[in-house]
Each structure stands twice: as structure tokens, then as C-alpha cells.
C-alpha atoms as a PDB file:
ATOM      1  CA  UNK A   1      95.126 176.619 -46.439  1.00  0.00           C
ATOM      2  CA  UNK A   2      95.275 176.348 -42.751  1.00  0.00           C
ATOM      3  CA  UNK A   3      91.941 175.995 -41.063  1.00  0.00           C
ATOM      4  CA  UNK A   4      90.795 178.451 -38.661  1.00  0.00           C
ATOM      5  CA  UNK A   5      88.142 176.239 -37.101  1.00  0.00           C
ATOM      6  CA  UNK A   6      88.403 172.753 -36.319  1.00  0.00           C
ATOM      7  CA  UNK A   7      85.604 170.820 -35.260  1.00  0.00           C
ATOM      8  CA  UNK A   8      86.938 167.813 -32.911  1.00  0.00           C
ATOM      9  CA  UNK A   9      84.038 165.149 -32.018  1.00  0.00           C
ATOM     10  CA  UNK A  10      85.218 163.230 -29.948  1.00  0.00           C
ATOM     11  CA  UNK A  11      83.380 161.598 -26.876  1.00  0.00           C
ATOM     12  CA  UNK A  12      87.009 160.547 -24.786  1.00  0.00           C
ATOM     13  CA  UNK A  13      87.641 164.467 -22.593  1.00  0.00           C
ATOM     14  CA  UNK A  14      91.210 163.987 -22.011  1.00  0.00           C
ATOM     15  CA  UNK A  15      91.784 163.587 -26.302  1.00  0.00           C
ATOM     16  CA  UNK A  16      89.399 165.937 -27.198  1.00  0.00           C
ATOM     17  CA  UNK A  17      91.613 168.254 -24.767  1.00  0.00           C
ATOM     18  CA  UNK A  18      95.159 167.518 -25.784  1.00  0.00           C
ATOM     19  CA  UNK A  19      93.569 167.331 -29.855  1.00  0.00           C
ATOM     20  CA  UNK A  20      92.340 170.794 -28.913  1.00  0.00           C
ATOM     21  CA  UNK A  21      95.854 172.291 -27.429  1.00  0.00           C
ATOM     22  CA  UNK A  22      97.768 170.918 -30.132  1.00  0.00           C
ATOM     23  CA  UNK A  23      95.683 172.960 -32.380  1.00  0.00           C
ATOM     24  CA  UNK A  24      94.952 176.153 -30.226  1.00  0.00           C
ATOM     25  CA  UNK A  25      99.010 176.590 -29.829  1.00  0.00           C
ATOM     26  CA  UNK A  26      98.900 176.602 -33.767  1.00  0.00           C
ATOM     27  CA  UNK A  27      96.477 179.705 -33.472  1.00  0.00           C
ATOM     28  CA  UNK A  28      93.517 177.283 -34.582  1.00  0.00           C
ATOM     29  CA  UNK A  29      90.282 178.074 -33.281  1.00  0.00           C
ATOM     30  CA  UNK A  30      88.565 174.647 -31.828  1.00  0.00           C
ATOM     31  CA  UNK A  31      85.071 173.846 -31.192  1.00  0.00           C
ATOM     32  CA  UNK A  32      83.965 170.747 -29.728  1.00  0.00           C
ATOM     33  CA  UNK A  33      81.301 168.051 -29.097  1.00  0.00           C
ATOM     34  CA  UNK A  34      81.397 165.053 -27.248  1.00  0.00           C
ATOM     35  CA  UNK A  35      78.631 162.973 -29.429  1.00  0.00           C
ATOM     36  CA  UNK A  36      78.057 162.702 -32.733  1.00  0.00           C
ATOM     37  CA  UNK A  37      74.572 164.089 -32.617  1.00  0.00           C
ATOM     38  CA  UNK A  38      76.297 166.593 -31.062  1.00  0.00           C
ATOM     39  CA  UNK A  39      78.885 166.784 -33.822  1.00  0.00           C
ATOM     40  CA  UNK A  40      76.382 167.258 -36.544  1.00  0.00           C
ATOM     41  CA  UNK A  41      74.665 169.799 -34.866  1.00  0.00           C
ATOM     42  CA  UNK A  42      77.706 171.796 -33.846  1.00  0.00           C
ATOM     43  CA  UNK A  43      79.120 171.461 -37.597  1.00  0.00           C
ATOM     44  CA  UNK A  44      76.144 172.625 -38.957  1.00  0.00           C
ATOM     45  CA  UNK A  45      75.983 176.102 -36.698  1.00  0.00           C
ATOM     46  CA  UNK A  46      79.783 176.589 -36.072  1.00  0.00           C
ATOM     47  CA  UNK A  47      80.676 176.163 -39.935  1.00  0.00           C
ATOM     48  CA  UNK A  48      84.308 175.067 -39.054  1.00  0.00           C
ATOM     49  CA  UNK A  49      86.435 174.426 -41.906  1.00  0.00           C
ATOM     50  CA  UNK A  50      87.792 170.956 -40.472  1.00  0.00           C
ATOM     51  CA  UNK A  51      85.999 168.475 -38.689  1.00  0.00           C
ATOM     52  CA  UNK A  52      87.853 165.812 -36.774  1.00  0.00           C
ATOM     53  CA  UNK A  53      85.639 162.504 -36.017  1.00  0.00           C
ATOM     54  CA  UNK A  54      86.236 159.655 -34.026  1.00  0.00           C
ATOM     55  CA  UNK A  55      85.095 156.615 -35.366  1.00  0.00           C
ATOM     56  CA  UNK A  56      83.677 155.054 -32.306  1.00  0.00           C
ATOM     57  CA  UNK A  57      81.326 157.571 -30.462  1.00  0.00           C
ATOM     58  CA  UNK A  58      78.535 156.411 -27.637  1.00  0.00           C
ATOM     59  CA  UNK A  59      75.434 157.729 -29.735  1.00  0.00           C
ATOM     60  CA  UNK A  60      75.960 157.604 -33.465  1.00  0.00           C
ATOM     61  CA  UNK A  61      79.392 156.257 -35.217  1.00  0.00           C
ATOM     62  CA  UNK A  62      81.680 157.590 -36.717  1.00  0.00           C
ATOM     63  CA  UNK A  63      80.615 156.660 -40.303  1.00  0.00           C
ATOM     64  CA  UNK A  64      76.647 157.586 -40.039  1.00  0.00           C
ATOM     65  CA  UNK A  65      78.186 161.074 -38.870  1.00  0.00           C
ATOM     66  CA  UNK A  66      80.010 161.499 -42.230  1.00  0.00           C
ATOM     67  CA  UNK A  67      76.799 159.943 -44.156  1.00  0.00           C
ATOM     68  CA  UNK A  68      74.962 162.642 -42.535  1.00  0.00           C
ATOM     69  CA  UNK A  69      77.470 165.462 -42.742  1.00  0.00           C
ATOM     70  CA  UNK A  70      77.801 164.904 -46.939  1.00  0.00           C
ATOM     71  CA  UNK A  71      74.254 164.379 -46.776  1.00  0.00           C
ATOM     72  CA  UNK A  72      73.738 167.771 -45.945  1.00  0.00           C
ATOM     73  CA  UNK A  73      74.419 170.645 -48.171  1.00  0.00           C
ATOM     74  CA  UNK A  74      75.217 173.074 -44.973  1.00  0.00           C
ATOM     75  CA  UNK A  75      78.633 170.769 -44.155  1.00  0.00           C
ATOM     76  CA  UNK A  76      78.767 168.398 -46.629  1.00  0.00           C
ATOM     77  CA  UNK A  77      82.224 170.261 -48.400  1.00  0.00           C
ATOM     78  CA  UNK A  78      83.846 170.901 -44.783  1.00  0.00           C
ATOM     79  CA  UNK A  79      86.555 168.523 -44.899  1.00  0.00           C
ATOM     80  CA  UNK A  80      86.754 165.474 -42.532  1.00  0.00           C
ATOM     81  CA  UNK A  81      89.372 163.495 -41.281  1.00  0.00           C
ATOM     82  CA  UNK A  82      88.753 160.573 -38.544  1.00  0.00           C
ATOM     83  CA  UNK A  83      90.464 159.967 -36.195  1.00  0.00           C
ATOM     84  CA  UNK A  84      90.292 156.126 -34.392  1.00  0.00           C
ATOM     85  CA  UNK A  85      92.372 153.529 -31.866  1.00  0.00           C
ATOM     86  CA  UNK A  86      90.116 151.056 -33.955  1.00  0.00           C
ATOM     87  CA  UNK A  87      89.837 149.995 -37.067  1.00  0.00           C
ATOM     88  CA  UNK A  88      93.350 150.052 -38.215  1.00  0.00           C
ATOM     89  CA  UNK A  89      91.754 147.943 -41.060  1.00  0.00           C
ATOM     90  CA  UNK A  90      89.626 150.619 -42.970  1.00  0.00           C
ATOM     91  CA  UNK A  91      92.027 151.484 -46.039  1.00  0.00           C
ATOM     92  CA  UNK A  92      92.458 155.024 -47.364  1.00  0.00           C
ATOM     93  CA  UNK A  93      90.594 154.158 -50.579  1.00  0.00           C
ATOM     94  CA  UNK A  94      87.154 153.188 -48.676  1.00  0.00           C
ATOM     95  CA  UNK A  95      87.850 156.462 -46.355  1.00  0.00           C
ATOM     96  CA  UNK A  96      87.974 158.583 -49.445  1.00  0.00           C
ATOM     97  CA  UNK A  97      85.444 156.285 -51.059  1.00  0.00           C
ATOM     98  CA  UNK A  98      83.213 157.686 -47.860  1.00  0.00           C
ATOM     99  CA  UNK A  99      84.079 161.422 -48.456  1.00  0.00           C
ATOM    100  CA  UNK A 100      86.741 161.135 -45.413  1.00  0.00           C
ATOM    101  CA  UNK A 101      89.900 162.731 -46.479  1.00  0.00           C
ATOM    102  CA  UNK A 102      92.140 161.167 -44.367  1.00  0.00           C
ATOM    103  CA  UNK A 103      92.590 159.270 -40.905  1.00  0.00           C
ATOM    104  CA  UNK A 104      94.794 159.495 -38.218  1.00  0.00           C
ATOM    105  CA  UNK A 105      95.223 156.471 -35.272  1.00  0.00           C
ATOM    106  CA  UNK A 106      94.948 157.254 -31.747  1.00  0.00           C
ATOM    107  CA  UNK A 107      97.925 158.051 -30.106  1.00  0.00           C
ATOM    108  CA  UNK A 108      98.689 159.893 -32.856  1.00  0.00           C
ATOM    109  CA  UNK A 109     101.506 162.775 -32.562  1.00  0.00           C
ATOM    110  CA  UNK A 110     101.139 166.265 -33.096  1.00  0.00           C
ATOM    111  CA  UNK A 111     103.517 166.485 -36.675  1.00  0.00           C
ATOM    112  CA  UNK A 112     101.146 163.507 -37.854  1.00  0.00           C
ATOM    113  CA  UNK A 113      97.703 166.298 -37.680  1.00  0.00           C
ATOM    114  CA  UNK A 114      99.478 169.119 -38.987  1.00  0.00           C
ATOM    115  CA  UNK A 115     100.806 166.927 -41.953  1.00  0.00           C
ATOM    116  CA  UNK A 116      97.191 166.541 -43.067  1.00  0.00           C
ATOM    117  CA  UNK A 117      96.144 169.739 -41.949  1.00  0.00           C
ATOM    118  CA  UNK A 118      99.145 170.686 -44.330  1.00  0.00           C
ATOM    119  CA  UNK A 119      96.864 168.716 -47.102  1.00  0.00           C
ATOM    120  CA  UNK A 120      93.984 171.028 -47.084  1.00  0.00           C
END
């Protein structure tokens, strides 16, 4: 299932931008926040079907996001994938481990999103 709303939070403009063409030239609807206060609050009334979270945001991180998201029975089965130029470290089993289902590292290219979108 392609999503038709993608939630990017993500506090760098220029990323949260090009992340949003990519997907709006796919026909994907994007919402956005630039915190992750902002991020929860934006999942929880825009109900998108994929959230993409930077791990390293000025307010909250990335992984207190997540907690919060699956905390919460209003987002906690939307899908989340982060998306980092840190922690190249963090394997795919603590990710999942998380609730994550995937991550992506900044620069990432436009085929490597849509292969995980292509996972949903």
C-alpha cells in the first residue's frame, strides 16, 4: 500500500523540502513539522499513514518521539521510519525492537524511500 500522507519531522528546511518533493511528485500528500513536539502533535491530528522522523531534532529526539507516538493509541500503528546523518550505529533489530520499521541515512536518494515505502 502506498501512503497517501506522509508525515516528515524534520527540523533541517532545505530536507524537509526536497523529502517533501520527492514524495509530492509521487502524488503523496505531505505534512510537516519542524520539532518533535511538533511532530507528535501534527501526527496525532493529521492521521498520516507514514511518519518520517529524524533522529536528532532541537526539542525532543528522535527516539522519545517514537516512545510517545506507540505510546499513544491515536498513532501508535502509523508506521515510522527514521531518517538520520547520525547514528549509523543503531542496527535494524533495536529499530524494530523500538517499533521503527526501518531507517534511512541522510543523503539518502529518492529509489532508497520509495523502496521502503514499497514495504508498507
Amino acid at each position: 500500500m502506498v501512503p497517501q500522507k506522509v508525515l516528515v519531522i524534520e527540523d533541517e528546511l532545505l530536507i524537509r523540502k526536497t523529502t517533501c518533493l520527492f514524495l509530492n511528485k509521487e502524488k503523496i500528500a505531505t505534512v510537516t513539522a519542524g520539532t518533535g513536539a511538533e511532530g507528535i502533535s501534527m501526527a496525532i491530528s493529521e492521521k498520516p499513514d507514514l511518519i518520517l522522523l529524524d533522529l536528532m531534532l532541537p526539542d525532543i529526539d528522535g527516539w522519545e518521539v517514537l516512545r510517545k507516538l506507540k505510546a499513544d493509541e491515536r498513532t501508535r500503528d502509523v508506521p515510522v521510519v527514521f531518517f538520520s546523518a547520525a547514528d549509523r550505529e543503531v542496527s535494524e533489530i533495536e529499530i524494530r525492537n523500538r517499533g521503527a520499521i526501518g531507517m534511512l541515512h541522510k543523503p539518502f536518494y529518492p529509489h532508497q524511500l520509495f523502496e521502503i515505502i514499497k514495504t508498507l
